[in-house]
N, C-alpha and C. Protein backbone atom coordinates (compact mmCIF):
# COMPACT_ATOMS: atom_id res chain seq x y z
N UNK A 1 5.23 4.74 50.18
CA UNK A 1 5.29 3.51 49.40
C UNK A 1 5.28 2.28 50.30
N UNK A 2 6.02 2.56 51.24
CA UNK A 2 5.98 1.21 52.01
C UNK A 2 4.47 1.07 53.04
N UNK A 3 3.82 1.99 53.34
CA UNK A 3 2.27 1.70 53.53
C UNK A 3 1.59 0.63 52.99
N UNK A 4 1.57 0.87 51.06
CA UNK A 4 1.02 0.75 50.53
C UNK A 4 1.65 -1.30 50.37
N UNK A 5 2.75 -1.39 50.64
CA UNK A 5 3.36 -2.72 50.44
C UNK A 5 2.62 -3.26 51.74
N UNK A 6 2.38 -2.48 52.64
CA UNK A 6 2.16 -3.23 53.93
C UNK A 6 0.49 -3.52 53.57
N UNK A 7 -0.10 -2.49 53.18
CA UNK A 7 -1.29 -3.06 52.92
C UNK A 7 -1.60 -4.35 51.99
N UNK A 8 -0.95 -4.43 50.88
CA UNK A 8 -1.16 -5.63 50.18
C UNK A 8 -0.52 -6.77 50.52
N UNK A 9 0.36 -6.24 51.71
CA UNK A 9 0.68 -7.95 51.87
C UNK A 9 -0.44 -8.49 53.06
N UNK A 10 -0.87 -6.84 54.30
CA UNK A 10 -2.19 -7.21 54.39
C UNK A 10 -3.24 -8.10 53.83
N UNK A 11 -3.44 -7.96 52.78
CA UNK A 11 -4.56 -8.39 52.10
C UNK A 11 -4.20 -9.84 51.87
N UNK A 12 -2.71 -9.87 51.47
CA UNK A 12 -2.39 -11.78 51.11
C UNK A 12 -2.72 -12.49 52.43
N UNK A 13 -2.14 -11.91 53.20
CA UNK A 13 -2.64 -12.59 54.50
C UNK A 13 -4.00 -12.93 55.12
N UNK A 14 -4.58 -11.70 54.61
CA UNK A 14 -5.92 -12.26 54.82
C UNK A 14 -6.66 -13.07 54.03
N UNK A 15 -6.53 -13.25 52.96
CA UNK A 15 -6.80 -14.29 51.67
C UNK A 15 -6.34 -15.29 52.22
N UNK A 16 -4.96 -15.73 52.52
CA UNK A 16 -4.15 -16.97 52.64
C UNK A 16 -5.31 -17.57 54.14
N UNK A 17 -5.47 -16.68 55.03
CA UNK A 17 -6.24 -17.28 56.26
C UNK A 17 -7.20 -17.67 55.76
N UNK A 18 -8.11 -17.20 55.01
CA UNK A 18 -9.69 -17.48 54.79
C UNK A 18 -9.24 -18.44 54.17
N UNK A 19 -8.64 -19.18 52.70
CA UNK A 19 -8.51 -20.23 52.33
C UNK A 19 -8.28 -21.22 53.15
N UNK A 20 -7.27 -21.33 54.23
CA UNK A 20 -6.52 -22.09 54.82
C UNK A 20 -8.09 -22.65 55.57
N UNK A 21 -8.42 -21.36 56.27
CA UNK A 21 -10.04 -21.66 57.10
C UNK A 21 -10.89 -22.68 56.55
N UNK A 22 -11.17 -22.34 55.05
CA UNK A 22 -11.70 -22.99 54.20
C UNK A 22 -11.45 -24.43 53.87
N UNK A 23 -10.64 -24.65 54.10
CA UNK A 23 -9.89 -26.73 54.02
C UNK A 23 -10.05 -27.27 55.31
N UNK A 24 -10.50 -26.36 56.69
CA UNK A 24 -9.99 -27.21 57.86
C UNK A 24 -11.45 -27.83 57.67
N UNK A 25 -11.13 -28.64 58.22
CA UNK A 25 -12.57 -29.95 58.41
C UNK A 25 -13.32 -29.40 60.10
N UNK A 26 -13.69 -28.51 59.55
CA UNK A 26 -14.79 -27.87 61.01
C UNK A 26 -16.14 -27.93 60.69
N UNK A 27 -16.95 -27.79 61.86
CA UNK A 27 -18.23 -27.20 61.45
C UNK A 27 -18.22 -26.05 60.99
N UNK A 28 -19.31 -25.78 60.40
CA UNK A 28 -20.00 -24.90 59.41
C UNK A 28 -20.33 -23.54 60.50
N UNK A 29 -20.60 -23.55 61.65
CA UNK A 29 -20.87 -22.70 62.42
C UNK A 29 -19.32 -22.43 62.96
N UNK A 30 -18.47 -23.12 63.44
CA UNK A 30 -16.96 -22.62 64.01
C UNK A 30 -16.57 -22.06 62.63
N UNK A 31 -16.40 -22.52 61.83
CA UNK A 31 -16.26 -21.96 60.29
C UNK A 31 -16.37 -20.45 60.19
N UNK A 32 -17.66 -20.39 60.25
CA UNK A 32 -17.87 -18.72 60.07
C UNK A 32 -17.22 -17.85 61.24
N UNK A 33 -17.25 -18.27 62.25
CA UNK A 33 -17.21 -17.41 63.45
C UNK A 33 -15.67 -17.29 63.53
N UNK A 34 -14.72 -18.35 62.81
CA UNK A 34 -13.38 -18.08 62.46
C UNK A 34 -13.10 -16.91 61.45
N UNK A 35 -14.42 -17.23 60.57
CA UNK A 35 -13.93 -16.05 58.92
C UNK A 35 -14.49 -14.88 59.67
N UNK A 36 -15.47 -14.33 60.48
CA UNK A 36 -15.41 -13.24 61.16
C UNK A 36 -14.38 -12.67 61.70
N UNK A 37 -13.52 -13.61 62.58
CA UNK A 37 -12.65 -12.99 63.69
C UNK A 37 -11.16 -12.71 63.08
N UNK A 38 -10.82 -13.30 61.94
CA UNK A 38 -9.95 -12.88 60.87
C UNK A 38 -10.06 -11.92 60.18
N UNK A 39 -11.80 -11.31 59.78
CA UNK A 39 -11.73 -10.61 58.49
C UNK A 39 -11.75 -9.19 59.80
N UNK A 40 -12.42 -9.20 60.82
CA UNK A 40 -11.89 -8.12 62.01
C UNK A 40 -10.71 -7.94 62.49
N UNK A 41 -9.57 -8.63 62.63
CA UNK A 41 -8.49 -8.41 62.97
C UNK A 41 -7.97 -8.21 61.53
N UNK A 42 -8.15 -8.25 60.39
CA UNK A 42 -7.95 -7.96 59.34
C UNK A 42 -8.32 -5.97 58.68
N UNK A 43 -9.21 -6.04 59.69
CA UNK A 43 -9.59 -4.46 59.14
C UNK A 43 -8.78 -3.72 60.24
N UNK A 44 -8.90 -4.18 61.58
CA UNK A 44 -8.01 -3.73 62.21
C UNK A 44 -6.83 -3.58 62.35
N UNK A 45 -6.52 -4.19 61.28
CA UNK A 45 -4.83 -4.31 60.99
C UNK A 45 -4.57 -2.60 60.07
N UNK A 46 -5.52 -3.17 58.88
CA UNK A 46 -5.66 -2.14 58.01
C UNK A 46 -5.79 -0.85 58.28
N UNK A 47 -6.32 -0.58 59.27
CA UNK A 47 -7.09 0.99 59.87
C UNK A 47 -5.64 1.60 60.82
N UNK A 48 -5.37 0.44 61.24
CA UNK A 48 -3.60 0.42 61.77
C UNK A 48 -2.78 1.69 60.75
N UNK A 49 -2.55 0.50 59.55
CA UNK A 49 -1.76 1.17 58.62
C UNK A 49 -2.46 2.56 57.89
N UNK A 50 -3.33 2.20 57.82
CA UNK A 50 -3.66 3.63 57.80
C UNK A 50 -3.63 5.01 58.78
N UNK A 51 -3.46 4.69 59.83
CA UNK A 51 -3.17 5.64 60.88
C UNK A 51 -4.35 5.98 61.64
N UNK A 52 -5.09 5.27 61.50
CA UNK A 52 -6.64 5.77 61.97
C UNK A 52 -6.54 5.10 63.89
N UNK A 53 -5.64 4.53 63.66
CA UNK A 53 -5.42 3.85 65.55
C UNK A 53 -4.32 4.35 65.89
């Protein structure tokens, strides 16, 4: 059970970053290359809790 809490708060966190990403006043190119390097340390988090690392 507590996996499963860790994963969804996973997921808020990664939502809450991409929004947050989403308001900063950047370029359009640092922009993406931020929502990349979040949504990867984001799966890597995940694959974590899953036991796969």
């Amino acid at each position: 059970m507590s996996v499963l809490i860790s994963i969804l708060i996973t997921f808020l966190v990664i939502f809450l970053v991409l929004y947050l990403v989403q308001r900063l006043p950047i370029d359009g190119r640092a922009r993406q290359i931020v929502q990349v390097i979040v949504i990867i340390i984001g799966i890597i988090s995940l694959l974590r809790y899953l036991a796969v690392f």
